[in-house]
Protein backbone atom coordinates (compact mmCIF):
# COMPACT_ATOMS: atom_id res chain seq x y z
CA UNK A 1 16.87 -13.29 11.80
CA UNK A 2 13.85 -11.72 10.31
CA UNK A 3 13.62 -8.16 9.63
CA UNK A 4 10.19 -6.35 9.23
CA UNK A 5 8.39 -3.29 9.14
CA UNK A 6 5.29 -3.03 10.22
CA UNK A 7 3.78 -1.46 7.27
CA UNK A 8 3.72 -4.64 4.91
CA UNK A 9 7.86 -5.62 4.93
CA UNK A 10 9.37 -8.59 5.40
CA UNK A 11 12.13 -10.31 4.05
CA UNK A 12 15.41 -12.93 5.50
CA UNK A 13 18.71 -11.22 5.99
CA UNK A 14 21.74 -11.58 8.12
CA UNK A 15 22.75 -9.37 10.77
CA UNK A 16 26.14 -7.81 9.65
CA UNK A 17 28.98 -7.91 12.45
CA UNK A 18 31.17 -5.22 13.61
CA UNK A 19 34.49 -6.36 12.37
CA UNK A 20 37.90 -4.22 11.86
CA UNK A 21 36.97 -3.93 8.13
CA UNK A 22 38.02 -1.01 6.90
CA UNK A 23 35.60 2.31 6.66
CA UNK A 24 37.06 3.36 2.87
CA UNK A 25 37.06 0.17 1.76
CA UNK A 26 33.12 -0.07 2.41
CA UNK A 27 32.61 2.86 1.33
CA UNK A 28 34.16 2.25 -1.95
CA UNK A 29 32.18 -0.79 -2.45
CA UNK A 30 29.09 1.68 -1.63
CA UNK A 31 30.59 3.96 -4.64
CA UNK A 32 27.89 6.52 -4.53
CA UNK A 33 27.98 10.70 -4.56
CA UNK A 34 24.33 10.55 -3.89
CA UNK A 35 21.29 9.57 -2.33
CA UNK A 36 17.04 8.89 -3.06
CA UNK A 37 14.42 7.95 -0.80
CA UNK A 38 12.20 4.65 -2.51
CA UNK A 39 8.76 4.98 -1.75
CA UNK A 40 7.08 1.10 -1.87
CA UNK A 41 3.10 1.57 -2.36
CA UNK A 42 0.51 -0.66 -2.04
CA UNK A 43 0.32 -4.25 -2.44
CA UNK A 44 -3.41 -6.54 -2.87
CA UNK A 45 -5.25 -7.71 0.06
CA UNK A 46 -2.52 -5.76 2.67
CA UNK A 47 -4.68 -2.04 3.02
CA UNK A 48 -2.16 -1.04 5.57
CA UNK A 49 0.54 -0.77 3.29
CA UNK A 50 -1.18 1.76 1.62
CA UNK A 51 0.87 4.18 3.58
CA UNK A 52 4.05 2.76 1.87
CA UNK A 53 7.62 1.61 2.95
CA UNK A 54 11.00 3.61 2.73
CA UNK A 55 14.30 3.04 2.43
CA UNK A 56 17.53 4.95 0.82
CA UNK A 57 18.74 3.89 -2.48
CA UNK A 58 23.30 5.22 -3.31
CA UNK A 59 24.19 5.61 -6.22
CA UNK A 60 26.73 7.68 -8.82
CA UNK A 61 25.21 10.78 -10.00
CA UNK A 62 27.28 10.31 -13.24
CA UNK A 63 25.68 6.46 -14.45
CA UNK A 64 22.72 7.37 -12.81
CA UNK A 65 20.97 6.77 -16.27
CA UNK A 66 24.26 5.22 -18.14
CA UNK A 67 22.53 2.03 -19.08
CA UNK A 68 19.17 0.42 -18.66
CA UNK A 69 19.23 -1.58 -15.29
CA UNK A 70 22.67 -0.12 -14.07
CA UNK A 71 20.62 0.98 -11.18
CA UNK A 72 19.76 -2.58 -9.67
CA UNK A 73 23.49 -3.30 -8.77
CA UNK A 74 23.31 0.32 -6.87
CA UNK A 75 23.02 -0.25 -2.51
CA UNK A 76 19.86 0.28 -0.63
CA UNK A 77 19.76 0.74 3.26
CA UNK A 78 16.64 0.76 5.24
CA UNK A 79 16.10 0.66 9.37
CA UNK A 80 13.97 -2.42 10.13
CA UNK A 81 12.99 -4.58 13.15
CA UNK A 82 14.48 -7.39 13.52
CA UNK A 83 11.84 -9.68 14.52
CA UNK A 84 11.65 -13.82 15.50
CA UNK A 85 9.96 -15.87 12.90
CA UNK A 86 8.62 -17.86 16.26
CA UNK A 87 6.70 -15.62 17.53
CA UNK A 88 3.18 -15.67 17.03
CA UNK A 89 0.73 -12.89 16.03
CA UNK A 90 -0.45 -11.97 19.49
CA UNK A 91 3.81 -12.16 20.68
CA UNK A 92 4.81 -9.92 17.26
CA UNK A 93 1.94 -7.33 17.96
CA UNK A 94 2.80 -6.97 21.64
CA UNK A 95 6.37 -6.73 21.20
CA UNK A 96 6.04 -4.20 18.03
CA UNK A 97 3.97 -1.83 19.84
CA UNK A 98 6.18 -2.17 23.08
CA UNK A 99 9.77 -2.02 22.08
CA UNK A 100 10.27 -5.30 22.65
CA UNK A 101 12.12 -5.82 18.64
CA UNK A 102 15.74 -4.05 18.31
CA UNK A 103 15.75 -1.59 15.20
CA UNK A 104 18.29 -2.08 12.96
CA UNK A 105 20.11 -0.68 9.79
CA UNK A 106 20.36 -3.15 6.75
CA UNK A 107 22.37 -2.63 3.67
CA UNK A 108 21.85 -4.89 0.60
CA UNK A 109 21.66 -4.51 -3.51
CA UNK A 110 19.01 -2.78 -4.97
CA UNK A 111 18.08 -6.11 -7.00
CA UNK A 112 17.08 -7.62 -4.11
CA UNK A 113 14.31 -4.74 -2.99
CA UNK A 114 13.06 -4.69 -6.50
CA UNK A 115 12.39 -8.42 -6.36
CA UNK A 116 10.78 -8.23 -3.18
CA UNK A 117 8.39 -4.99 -3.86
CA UNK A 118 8.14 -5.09 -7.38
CA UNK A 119 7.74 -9.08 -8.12
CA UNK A 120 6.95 -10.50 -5.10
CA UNK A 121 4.23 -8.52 -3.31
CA UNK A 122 3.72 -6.68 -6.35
CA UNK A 123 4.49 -3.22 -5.26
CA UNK A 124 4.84 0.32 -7.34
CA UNK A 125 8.19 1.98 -6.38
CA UNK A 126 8.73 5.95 -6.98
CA UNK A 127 12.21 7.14 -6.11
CA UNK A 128 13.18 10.69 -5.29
CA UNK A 129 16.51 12.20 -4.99
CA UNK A 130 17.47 14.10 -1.75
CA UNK A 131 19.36 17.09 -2.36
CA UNK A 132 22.55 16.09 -0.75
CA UNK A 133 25.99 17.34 -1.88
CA UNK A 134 28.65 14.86 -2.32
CA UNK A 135 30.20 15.33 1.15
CA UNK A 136 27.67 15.06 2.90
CA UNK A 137 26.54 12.03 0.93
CA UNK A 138 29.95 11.06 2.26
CA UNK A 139 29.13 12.16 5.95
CA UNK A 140 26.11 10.14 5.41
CA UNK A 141 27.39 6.94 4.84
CA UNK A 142 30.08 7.28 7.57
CA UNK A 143 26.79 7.52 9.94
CA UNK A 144 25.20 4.38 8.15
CA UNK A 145 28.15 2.06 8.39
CA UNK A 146 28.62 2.90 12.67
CA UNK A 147 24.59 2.52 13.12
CA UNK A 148 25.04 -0.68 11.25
CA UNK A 149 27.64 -2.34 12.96
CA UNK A 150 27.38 -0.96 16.54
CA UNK A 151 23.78 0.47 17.13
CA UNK A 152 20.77 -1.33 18.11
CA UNK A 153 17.85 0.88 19.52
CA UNK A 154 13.72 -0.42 20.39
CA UNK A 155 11.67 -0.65 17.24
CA UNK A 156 8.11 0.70 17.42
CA UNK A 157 5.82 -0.31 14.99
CA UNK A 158 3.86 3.34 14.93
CA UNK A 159 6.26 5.48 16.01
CA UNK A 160 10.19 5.01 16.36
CA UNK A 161 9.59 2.88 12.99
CA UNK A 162 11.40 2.54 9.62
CA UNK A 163 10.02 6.18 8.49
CA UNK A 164 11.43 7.54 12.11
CA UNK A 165 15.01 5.51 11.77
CA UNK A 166 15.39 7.05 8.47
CA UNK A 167 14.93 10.60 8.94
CA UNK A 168 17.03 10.37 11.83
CA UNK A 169 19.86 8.66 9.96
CA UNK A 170 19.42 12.11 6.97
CA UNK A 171 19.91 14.38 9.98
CA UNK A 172 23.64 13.28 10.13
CA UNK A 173 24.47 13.98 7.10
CA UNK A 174 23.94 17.81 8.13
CA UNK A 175 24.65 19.02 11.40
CA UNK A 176 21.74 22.08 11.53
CA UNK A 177 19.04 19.84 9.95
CA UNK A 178 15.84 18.44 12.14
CA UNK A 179 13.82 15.91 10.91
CA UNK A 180 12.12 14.18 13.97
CA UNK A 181 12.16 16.89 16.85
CA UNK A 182 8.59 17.57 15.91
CA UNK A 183 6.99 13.92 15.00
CA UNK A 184 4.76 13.32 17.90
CA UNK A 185 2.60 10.22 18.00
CA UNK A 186 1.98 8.02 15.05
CA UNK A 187 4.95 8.13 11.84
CA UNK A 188 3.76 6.54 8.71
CA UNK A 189 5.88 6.30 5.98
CA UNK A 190 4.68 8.93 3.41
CA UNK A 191 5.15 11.40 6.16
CA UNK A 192 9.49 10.77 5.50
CA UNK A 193 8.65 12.30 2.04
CA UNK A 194 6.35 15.23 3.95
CA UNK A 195 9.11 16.01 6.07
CA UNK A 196 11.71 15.79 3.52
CA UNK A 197 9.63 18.00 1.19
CA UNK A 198 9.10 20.53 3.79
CA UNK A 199 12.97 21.20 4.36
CA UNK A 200 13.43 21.61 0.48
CA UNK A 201 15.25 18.09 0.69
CA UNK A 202 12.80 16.27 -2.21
CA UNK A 203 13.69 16.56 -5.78
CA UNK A 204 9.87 16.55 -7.20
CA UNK A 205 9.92 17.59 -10.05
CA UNK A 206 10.15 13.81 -12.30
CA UNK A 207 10.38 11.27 -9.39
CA UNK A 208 11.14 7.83 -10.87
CA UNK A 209 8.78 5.37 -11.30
CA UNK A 210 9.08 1.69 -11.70
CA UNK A 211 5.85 -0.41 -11.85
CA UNK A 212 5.05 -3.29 -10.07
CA UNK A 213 4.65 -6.94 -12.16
CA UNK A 214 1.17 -6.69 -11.32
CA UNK A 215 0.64 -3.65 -13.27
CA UNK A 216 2.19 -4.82 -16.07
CA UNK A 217 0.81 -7.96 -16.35
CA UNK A 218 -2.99 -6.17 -16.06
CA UNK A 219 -1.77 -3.92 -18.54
CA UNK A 220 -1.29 -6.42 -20.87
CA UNK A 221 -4.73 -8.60 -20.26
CA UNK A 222 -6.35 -5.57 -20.69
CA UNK A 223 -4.93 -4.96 -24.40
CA UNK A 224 -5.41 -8.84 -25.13
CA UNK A 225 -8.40 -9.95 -27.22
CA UNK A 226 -10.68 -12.12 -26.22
CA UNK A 227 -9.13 -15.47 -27.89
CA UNK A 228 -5.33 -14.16 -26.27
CA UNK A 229 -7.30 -14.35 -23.51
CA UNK A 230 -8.37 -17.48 -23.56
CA UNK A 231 -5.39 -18.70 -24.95
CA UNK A 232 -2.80 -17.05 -21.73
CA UNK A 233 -5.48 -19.00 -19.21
CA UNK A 234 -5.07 -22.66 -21.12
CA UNK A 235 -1.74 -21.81 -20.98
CA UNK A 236 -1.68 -21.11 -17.29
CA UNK A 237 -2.14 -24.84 -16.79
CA UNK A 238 -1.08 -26.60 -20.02
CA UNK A 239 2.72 -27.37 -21.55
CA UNK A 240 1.56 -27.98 -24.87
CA UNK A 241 -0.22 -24.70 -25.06
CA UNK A 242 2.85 -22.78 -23.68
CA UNK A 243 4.56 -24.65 -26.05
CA UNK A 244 2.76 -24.00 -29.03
CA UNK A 245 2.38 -20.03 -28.23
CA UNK A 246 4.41 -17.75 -30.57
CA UNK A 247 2.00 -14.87 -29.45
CA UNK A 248 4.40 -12.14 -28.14
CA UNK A 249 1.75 -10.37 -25.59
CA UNK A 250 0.71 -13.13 -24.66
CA UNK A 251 4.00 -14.71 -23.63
CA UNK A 252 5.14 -11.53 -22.12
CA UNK A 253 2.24 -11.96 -20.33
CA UNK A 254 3.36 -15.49 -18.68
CA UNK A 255 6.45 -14.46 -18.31
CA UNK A 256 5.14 -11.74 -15.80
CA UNK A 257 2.78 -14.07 -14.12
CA UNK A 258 5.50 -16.87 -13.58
CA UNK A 259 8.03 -14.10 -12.47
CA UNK A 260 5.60 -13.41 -9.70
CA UNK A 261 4.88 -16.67 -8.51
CA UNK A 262 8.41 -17.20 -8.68
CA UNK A 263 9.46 -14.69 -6.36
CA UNK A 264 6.55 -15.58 -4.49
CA UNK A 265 7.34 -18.95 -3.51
CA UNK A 266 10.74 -17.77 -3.05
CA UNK A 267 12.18 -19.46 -6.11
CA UNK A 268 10.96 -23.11 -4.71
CA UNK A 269 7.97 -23.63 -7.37
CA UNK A 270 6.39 -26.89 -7.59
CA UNK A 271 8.00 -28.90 -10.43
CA UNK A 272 5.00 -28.65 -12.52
CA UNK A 273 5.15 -24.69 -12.96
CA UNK A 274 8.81 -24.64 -12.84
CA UNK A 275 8.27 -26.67 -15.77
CA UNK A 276 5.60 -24.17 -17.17
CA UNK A 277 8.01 -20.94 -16.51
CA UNK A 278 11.19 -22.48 -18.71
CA UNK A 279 8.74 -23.09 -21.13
CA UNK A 280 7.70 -20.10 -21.05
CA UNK A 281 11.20 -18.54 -21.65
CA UNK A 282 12.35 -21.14 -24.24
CA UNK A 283 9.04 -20.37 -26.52
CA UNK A 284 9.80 -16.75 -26.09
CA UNK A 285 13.12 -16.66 -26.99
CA UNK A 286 11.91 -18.84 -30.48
CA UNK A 287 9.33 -15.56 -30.82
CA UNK A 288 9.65 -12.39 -33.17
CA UNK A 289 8.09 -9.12 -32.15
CA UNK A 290 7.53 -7.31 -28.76
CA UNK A 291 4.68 -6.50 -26.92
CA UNK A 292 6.66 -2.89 -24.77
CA UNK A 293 4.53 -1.30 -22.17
CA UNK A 294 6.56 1.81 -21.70
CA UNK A 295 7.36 3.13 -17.96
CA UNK A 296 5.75 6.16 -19.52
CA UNK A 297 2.36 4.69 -20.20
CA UNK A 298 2.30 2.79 -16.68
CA UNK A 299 3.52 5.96 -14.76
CA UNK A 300 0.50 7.69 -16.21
CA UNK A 301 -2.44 5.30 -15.34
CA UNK A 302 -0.61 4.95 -11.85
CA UNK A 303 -2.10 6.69 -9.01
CA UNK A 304 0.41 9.34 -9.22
CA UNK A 305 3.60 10.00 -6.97
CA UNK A 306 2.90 9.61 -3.31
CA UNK A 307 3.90 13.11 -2.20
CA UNK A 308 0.66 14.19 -3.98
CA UNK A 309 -1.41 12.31 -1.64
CA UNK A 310 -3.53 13.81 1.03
CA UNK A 311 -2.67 14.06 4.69
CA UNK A 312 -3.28 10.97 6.51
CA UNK A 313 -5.49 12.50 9.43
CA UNK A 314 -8.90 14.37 8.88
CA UNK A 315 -11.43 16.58 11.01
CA UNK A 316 -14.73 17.18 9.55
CA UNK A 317 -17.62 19.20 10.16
CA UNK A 318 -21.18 19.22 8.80
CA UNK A 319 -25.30 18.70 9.04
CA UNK A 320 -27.22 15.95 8.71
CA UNK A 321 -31.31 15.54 8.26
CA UNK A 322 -33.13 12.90 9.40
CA UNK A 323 -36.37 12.49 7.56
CA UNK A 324 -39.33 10.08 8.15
CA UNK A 325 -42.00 10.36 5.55
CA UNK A 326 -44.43 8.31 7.82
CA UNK A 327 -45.11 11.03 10.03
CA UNK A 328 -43.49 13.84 8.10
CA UNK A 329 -40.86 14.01 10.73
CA UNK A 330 -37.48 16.33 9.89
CA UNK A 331 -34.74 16.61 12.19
CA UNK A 332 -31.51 19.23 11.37
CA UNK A 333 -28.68 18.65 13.71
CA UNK A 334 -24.64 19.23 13.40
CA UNK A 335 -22.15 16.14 13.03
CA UNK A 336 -18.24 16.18 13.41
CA UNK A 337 -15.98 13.15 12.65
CA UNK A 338 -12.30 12.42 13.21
CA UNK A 339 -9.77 10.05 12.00
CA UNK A 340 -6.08 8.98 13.23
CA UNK A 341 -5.68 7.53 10.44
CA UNK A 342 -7.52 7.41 6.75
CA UNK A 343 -7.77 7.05 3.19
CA UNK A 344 -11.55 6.21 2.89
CA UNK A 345 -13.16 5.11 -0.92
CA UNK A 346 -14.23 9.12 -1.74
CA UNK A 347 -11.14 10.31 -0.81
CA UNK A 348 -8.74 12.54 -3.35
CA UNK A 349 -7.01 9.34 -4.98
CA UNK A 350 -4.14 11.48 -6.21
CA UNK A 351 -0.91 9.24 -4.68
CA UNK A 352 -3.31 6.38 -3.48
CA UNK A 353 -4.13 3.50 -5.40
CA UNK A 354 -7.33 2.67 -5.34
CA UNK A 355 -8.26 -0.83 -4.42
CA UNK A 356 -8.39 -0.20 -1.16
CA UNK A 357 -9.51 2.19 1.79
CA UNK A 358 -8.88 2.33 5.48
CA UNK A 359 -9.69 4.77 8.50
CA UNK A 360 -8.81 3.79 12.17
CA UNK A 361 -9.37 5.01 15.52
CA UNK A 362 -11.94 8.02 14.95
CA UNK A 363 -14.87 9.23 16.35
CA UNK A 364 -18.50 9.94 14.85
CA UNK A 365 -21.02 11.95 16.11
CA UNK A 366 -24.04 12.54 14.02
CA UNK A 367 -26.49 10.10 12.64
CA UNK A 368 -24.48 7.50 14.33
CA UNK A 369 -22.45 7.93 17.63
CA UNK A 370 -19.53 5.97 17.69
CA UNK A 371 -15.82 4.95 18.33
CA UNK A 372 -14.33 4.02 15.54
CA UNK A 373 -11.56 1.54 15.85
CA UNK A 374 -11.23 0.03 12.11
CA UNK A 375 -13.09 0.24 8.41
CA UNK A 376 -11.33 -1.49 6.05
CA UNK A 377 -12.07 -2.41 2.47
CA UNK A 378 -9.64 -4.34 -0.05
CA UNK A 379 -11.50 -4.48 -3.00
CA UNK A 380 -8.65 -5.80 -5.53
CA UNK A 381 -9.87 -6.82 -8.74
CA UNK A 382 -10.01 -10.35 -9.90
CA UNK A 383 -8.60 -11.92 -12.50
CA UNK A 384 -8.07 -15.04 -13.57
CA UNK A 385 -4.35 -15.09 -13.77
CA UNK A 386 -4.02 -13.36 -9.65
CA UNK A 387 -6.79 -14.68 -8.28
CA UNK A 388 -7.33 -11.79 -5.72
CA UNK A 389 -10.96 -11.86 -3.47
CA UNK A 390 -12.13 -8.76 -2.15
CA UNK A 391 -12.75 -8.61 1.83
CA UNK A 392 -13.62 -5.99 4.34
CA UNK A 393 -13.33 -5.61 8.09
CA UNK A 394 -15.59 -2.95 10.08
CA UNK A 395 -15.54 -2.80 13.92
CA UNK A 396 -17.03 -0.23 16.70
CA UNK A 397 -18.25 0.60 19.77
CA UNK A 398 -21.35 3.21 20.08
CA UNK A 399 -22.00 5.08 22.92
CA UNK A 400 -24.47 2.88 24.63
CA UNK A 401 -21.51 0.54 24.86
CA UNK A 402 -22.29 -1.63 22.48
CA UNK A 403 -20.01 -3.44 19.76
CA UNK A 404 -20.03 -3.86 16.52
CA UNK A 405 -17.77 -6.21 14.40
CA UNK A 406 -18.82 -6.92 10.48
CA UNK A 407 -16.51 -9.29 8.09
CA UNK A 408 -17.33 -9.16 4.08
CA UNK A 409 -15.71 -11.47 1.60
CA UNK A 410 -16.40 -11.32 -2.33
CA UNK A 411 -14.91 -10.09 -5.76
CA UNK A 412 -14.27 -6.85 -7.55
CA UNK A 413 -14.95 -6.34 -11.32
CA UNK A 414 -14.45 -2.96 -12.66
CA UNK A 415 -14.96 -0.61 -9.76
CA UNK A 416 -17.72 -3.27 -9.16
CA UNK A 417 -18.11 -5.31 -5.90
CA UNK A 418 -20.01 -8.08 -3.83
CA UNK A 419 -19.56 -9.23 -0.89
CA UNK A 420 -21.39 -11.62 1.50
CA UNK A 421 -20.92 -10.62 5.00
CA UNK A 422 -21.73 -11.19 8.73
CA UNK A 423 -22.19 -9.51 11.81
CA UNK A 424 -20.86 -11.52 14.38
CA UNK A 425 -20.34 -9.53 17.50
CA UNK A 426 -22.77 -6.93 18.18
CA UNK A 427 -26.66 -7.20 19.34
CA UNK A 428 -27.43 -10.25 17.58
CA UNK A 429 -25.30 -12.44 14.76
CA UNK A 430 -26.36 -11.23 11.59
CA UNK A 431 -25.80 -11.82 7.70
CA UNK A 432 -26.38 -10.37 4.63
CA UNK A 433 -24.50 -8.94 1.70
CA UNK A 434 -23.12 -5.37 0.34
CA UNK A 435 -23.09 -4.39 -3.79
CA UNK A 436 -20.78 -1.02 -4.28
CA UNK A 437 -19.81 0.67 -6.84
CA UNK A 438 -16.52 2.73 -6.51
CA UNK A 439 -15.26 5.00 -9.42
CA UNK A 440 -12.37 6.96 -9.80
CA UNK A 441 -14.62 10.70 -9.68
CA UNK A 442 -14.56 9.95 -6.03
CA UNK A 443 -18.41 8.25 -5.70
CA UNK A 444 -19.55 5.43 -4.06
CA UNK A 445 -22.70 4.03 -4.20
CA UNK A 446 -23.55 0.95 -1.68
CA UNK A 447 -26.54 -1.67 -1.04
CA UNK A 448 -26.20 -3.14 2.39
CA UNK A 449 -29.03 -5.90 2.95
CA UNK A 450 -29.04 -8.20 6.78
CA UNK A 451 -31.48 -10.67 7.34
CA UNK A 452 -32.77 -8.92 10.70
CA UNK A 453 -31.85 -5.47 10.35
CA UNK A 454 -32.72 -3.53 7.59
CA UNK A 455 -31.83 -2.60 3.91
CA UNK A 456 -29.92 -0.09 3.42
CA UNK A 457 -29.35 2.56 0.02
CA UNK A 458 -26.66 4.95 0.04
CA UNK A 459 -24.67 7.10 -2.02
CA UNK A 460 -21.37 9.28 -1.35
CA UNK A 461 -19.62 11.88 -2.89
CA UNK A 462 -16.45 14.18 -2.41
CA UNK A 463 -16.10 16.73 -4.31
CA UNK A 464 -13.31 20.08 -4.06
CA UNK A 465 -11.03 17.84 -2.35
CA UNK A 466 -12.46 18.55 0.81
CA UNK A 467 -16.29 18.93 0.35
CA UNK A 468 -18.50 15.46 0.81
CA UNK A 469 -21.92 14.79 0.77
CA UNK A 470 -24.25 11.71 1.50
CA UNK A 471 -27.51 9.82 1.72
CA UNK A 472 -28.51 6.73 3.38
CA UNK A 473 -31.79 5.61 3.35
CA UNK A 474 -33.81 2.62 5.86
CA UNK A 475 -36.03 0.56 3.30
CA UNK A 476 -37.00 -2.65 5.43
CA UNK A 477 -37.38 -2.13 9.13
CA UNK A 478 -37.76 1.42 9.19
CA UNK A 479 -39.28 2.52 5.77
CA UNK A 480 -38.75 5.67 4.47
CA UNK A 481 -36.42 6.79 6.64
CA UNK A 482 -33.19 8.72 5.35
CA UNK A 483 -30.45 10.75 6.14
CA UNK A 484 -28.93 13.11 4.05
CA UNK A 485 -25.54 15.21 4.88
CA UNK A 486 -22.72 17.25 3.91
CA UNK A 487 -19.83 17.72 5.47
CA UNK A 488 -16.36 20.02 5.34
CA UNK A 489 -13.01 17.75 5.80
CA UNK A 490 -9.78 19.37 6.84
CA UNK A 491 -6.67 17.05 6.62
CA UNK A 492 -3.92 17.27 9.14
């Protein structure tokens, strides 16, 4: 049985049985007085599960911080679909958004969610403590292990998801407490941490923080010279270079990389890594010296904790002017915009990493008069070590009825990007390419260039959190034409 959740989970487990096991005696194997909520950002090339993943994490207030790594033998529990590995996309998207998966509450070791989100997709976790006295901790549990073993309810990928199935397991644990009577409509998973913070239930002051593989390993290419550099790629490939290596970064390095593709390939490596990852170990264990990258250090060039981020949903209002210097022509005219859903590339990026940007289902109508139904960008950057492209997806219908559908594919360098792309549903298949460059003061500046359409030059800006401004200008089939705008975003 395979149990997912929709925003970027999935991992093999058994169903547990109701048996005549005894309550005390699980709970006792539980052994916890308390309780978190584990917030799983985002991983490369999935911009949907930039909204996260949550699940509970027990534990014993007393050896909370006992000893380094006490915590991975702590239990997790997290309300997932349980989904058929036989079903194909079309089958797991129609059943998701019908009901047609049973939700389900899965218990397990901690280990095992750190190797998934933190080795295998690469995934930052931040952990927060819900303020929870001991019985009702207790209270809690007793709820968790009858869901388990005797409750089975429809899973819904947007709304009665693993965000929803959580917050309605915390309400047990006090009787007065309402978490979900007011969750209409779509439930992502930073709005458990909204809700949770609202009713005084988060602990924010230090959440936790521990950093994905891929951070560390960039970390550490990015304080390598340019010869360790060199070196850590022959060694990618070589034995006798791994061998050879007594360079600690540079083996702490490997050891990184080969811990994700380990995970990755679910242990099963082909024989001639496996072969590269023991050597690995066994010419690190012959090596003096360290190369630490503190929590500390990583926690700070992170994105921040996720209950900074902004609301999910916008509204905006503004102007725009249309300008045509061939007849002197200036147009002033209002715009308003809407998203469901968003995080777009000028966004605040405090609680969002940012290599990547999304808005669905939203309406334009200004310069361009539209329904929105997807812009996507992943614009990971490459390295040499994971190999990660940058692609983007952008689809629409306008007004007049017609469609729009635009696919990009290319590599990011340093808040740089290309991309080739295509138009290949709309008025006429097109192709061409877009250069951006997105920084981290919230400005984006874009070349689009089609063969048949037109060059365009734009630049955006956000500014005051809520304040953006723009300008697009026509340079090929309509020459000196521009828009310019500036708009006022409220998030909901």
């Amino acid at each position: 049985m395979v149990y997912s959740c929709f925003w970027g989970l999935t991992f093999l487990s058994l169903v547990p049985k109701a048996t005549a096991s005894e309550l005390q005696n699980w709970k006792s194997s539980i052994n916890a007085d308390a309780v978190a909520i584990v917030f799983a950002g985002a991983y490369a090339n999935n911009p949907a599960s930039m909204f996260g993943h949550t699940f509970l994490r027990f534990f014993k207030r007393a050896k909370q911080n006992q000893r380094p790594g006490g915590d991975l033998l702590t239990y997790t529990a997290g309300y997932l679909a349980a989904t058929d590995p036989n079903d194909s996309a079309p089958v797991y998207a129609y059943k998701g958004l019908t009901g047609g998966y049973a939700g389900v509450y899965d218990v397990g070791p901690f280990y095992l969610n750190v190797g998934l989100y933190n080795n295998a997709e690469a995934r930052d976790l931040w952990e927060y403590t819900i303020n929870l006295s001991p019985q009702e901790v207790d209270l809690l549990l007793t709820k968790l292990w009858e869901l388990q073993h005797r409750s089975s309810r429809p899973y819904y990928f947007f709304t009665q998801n693993c965000a929803y199935g959580l917050l309605s397991l915390l309400e047990s644990a006090r009787p007065d407490l309402d978490l979900t009577s007011h969750l209409h409509g779509f439930v992502l998973p930073l709005d458990t941490l909204r809700v949770l913070q609202s009713h005084g239930l988060l602990e924010t002051e230090s959440p936790r923080f521990r950093s994905s593989v891929r951070r560390r390993l960039n970390e550490k290419i990015e304080r390598m010279s340019l010869s360790q550099r060199m070196y850590f790629e022959q060694a990618l490939g070589e034995l006798s270079a791994t061998q050879n290596s007594r360079d600690p970064l540079v083996l702490d390095a490997l050891i990184d990389y080969w811990t994700y593709r380990n995970y990755k390939e679910k242990t099963f490596l082909p024989l001639n890594e496996k072969s590269l990852y023991e050597a690995t170990l066994m010419a690190r264990s012959q090596t003096l010296g360290d190369s630490v990258v503190s929590e500390n250090e990583l926690k700070l060039k992170s994105a921040g904790p996720p209950h900074l981020g902004h609301l999910t949903s916008w509204i905006s209002l503004g102007a725009f002017q249309f300008q045509q210097s061939k007849d002197n022509t200036k147009l002033f005219q209002g715009m308003v915009s809407a998203r469901l859903g968003a995080h777009s590339l000028i966004a605040p990026a405090d609680g969002y990493d940012d290599f990547a940007a999304i808005e669905y289902l939203g309406l334009d109508w200004g310069p361009e008069k539209r329904f929105l139904f997807a812009s996507i960008y992943s614009l990971q950057e490459f390295n040499w070590a994971m190999k990660r492209f940058s692609w983007r997806v952008f689809a629409d219908i306008n007004t007049e009825g017609a469609p729009h559908l635009i696919g990009g594919f290319g590599l990011s360098f340093g808040g740089f990007y290309l991309m080739p792309q295509m138009q290949v549903l709309g008025q006429e298949l097109d192709a061409g390419y877009e250069v951006g460059v997105k920084k981290h003061w919230r400005s984006w500046i874009f070349w689009t260039y089609f063969l048949s359409v037109s060059h365009q030059l734009g630049f955006e800006w956000g500014f005051f959190s809520t304040v953006n401004a723009g300008w697009v200008g026509q340079i090929k089939n309509a020459p000196g034409t521009s828009f310019s705008s500036v708009s006022y975003r409220w998030y909901l």
